[in-house]
N, C-alpha and C. Protein backbone atom coordinates (compact mmCIF):
# COMPACT_ATOMS: atom_id res chain seq x y z
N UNK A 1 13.69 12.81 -6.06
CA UNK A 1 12.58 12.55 -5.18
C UNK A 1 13.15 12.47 -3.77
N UNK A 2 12.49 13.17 -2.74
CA UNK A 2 12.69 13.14 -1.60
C UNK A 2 11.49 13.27 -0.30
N UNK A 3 11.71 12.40 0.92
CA UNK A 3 10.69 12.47 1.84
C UNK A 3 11.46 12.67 2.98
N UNK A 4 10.52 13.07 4.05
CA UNK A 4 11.13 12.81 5.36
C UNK A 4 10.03 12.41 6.24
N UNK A 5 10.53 11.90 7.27
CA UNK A 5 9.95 11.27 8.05
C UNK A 5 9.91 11.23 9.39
N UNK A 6 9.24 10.82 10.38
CA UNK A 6 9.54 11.05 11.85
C UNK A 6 8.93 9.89 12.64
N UNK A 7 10.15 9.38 13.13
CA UNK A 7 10.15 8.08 13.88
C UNK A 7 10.81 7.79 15.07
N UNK A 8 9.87 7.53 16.48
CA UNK A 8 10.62 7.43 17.56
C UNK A 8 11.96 8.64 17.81
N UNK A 9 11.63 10.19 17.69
CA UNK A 9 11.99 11.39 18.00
C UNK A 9 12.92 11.30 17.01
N UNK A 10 12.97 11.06 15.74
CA UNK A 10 14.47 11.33 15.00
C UNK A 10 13.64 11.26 13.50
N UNK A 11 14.36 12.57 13.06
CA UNK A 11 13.74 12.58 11.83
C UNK A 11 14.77 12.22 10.43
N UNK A 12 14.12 11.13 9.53
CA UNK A 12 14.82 9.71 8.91
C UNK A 12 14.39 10.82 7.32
N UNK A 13 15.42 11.29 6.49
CA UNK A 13 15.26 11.78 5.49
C UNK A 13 15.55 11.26 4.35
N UNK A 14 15.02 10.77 3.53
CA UNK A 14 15.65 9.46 2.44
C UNK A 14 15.07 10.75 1.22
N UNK A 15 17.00 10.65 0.45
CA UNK A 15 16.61 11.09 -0.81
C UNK A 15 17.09 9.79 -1.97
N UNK A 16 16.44 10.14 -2.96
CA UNK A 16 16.79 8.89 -4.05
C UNK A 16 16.92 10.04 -5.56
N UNK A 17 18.49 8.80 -5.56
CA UNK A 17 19.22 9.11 -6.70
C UNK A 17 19.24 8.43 -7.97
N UNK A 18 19.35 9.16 -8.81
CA UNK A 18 19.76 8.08 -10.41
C UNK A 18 21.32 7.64 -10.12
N UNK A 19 21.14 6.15 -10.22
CA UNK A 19 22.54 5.32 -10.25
C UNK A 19 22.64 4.91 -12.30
N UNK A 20 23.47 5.96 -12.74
CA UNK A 20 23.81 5.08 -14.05
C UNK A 20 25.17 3.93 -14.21
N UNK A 21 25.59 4.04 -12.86
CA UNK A 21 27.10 3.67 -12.92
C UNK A 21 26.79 1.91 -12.90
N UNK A 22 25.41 0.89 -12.38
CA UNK A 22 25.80 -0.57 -12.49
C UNK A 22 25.53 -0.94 -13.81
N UNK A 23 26.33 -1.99 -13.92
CA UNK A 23 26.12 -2.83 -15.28
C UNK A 23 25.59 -4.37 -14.28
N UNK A 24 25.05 -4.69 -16.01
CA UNK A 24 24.40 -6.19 -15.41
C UNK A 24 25.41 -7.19 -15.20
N UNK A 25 26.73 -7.15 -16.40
CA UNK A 25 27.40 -8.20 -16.26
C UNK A 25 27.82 -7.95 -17.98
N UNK A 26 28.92 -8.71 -17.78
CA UNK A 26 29.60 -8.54 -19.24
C UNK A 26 28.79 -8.73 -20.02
N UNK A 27 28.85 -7.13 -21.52
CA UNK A 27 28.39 -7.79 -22.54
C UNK A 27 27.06 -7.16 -22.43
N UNK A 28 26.41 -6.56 -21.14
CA UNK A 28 25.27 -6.22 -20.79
C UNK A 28 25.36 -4.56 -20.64
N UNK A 29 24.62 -3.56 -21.29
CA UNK A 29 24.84 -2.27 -21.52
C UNK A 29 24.54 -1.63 -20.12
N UNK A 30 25.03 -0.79 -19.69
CA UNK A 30 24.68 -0.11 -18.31
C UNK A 30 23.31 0.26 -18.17
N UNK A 31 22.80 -0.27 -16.87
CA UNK A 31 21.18 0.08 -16.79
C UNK A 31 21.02 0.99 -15.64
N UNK A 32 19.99 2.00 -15.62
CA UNK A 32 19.70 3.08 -15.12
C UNK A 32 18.54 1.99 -13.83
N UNK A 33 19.53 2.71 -12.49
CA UNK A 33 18.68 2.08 -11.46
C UNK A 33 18.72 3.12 -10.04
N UNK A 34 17.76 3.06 -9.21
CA UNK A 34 18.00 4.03 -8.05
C UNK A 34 18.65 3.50 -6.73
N UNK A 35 19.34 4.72 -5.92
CA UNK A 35 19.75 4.23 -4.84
C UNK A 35 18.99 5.15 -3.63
N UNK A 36 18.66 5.10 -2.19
CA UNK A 36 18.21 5.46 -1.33
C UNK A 36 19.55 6.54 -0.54
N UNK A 37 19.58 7.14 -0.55
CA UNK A 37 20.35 8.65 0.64
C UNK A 37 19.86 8.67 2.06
N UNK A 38 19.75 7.94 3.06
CA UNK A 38 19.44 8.16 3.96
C UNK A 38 19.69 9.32 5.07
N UNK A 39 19.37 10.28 5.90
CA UNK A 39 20.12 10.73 6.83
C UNK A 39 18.68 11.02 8.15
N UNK A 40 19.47 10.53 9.31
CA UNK A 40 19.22 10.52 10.38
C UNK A 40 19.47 11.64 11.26
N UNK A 41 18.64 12.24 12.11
CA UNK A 41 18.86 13.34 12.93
C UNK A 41 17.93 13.13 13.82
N UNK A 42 18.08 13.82 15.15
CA UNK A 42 17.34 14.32 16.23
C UNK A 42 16.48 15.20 15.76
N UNK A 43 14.89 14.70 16.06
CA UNK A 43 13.63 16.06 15.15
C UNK A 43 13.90 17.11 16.21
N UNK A 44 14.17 18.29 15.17
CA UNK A 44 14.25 19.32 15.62
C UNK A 44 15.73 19.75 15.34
N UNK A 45 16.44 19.47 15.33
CA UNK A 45 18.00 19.47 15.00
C UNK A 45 18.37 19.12 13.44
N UNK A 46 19.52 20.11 13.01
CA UNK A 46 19.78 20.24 12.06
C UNK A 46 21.06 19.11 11.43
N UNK A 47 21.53 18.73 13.05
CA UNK A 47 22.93 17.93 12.72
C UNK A 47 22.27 16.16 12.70
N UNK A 48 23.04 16.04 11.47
CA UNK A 48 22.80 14.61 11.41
C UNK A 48 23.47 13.67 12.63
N UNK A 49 22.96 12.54 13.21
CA UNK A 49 23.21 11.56 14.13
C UNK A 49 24.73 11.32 13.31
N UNK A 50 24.80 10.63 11.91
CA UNK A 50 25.77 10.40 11.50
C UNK A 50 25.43 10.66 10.06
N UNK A 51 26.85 10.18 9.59
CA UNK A 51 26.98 10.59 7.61
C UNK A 51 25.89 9.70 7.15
N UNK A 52 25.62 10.74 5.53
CA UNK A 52 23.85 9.56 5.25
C UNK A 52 24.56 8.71 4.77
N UNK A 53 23.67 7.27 4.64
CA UNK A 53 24.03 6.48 4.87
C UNK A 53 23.40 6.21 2.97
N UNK A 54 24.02 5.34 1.90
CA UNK A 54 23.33 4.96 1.20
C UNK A 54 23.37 3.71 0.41
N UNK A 55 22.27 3.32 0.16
CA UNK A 55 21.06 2.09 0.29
C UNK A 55 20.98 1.78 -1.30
N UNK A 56 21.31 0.23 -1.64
CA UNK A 56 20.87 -0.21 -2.81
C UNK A 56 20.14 -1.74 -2.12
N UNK A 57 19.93 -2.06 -3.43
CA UNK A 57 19.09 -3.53 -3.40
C UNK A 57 20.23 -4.34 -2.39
N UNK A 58 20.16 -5.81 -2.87
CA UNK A 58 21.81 -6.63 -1.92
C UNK A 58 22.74 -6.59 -3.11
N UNK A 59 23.46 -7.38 -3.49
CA UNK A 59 25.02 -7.34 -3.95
C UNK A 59 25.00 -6.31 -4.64
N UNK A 60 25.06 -5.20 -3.98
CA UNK A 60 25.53 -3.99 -4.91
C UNK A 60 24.36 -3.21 -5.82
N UNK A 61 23.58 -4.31 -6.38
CA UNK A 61 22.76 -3.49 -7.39
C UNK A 61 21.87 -2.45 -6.86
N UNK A 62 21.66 -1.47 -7.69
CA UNK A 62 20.45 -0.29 -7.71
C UNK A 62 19.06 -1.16 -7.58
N UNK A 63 17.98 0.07 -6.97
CA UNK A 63 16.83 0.03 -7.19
C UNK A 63 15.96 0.02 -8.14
N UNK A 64 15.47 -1.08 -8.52
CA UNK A 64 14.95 -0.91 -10.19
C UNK A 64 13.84 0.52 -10.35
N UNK A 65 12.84 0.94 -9.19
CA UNK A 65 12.25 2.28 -9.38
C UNK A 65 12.03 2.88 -8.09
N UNK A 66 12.38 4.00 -8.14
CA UNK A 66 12.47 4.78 -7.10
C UNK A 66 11.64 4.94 -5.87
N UNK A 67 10.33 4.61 -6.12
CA UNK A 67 9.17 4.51 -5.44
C UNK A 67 10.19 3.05 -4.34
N UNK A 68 10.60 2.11 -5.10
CA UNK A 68 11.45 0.76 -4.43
C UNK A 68 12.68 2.28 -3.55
N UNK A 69 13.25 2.62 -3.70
CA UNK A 69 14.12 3.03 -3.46
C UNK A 69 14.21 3.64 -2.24
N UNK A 70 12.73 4.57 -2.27
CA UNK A 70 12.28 5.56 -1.31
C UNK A 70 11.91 4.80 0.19
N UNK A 71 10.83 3.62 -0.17
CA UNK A 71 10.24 3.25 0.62
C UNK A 71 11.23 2.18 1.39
N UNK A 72 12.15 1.46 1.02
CA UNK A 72 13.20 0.90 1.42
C UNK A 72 14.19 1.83 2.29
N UNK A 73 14.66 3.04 1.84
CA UNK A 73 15.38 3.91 2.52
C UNK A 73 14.62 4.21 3.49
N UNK A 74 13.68 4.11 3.97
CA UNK A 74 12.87 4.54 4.89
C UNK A 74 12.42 3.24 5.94
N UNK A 75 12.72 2.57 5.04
CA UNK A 75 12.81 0.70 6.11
C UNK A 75 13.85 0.77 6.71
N UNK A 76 14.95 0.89 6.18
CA UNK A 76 16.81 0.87 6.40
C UNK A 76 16.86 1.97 7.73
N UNK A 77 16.69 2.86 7.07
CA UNK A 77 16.35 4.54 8.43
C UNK A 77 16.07 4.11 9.72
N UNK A 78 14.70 3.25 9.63
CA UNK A 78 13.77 2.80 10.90
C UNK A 78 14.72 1.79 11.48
N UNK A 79 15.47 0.65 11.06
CA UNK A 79 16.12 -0.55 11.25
C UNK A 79 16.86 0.27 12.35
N UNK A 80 17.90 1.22 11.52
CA UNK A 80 19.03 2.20 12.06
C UNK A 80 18.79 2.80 13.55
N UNK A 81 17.55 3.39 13.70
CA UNK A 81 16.88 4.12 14.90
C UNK A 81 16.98 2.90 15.60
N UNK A 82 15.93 1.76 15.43
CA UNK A 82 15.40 0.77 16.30
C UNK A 82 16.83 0.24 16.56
N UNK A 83 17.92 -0.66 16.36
CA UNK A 83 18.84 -0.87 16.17
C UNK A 83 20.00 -0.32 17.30
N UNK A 84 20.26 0.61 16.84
CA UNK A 84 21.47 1.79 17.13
C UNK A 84 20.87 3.02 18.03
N UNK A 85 19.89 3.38 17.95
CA UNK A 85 19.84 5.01 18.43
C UNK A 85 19.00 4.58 19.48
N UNK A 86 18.04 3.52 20.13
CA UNK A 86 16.77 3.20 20.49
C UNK A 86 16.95 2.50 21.35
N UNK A 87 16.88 2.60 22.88
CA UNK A 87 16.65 1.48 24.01
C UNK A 87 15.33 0.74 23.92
């Protein structure tokens, strides 16, 4: 699944991935969770601002569903612009 977006002249592209690689914790079988792909560019331009950037829940864990994944990568994106790229 993938979107893009356009915010304050920079277009914020969040793709989301299957993470099978976290476990819950010993003893606990590996659970299938998503992570957010962010990448940032000038709209209209092909070159990213910088490398995408990518996005899980906090300590490490995945996104339990992607729809979480997408719409978060796209919070994170905006933070990034407002933040860093944005007087």
């Amino acid at each position: 699944m993938s979107h893009s977006y356009q915010y304050h002249g920079f277009d914020i592209a969040v793709a989301v991935e299957t993470d099978f690689s976290w476990k819950g914790g010993r003893g606990v079988s590996p659970s299938v969770g998503y992570v957010a792909i962010v990448t940032i560019s000038r709209t209209g331009t092909a070159v990213a601002v910088f490398s995408p950037l990518r996005f899980g829940e906090s300590q490490g864990k995945p996104f339990i569903s992607e729809i979480d994944a997408l719409m978060s990568g796209y919070s994170a994106g905006r933070r990034v612009v407002d933040d860093l790229l944005t007087s």
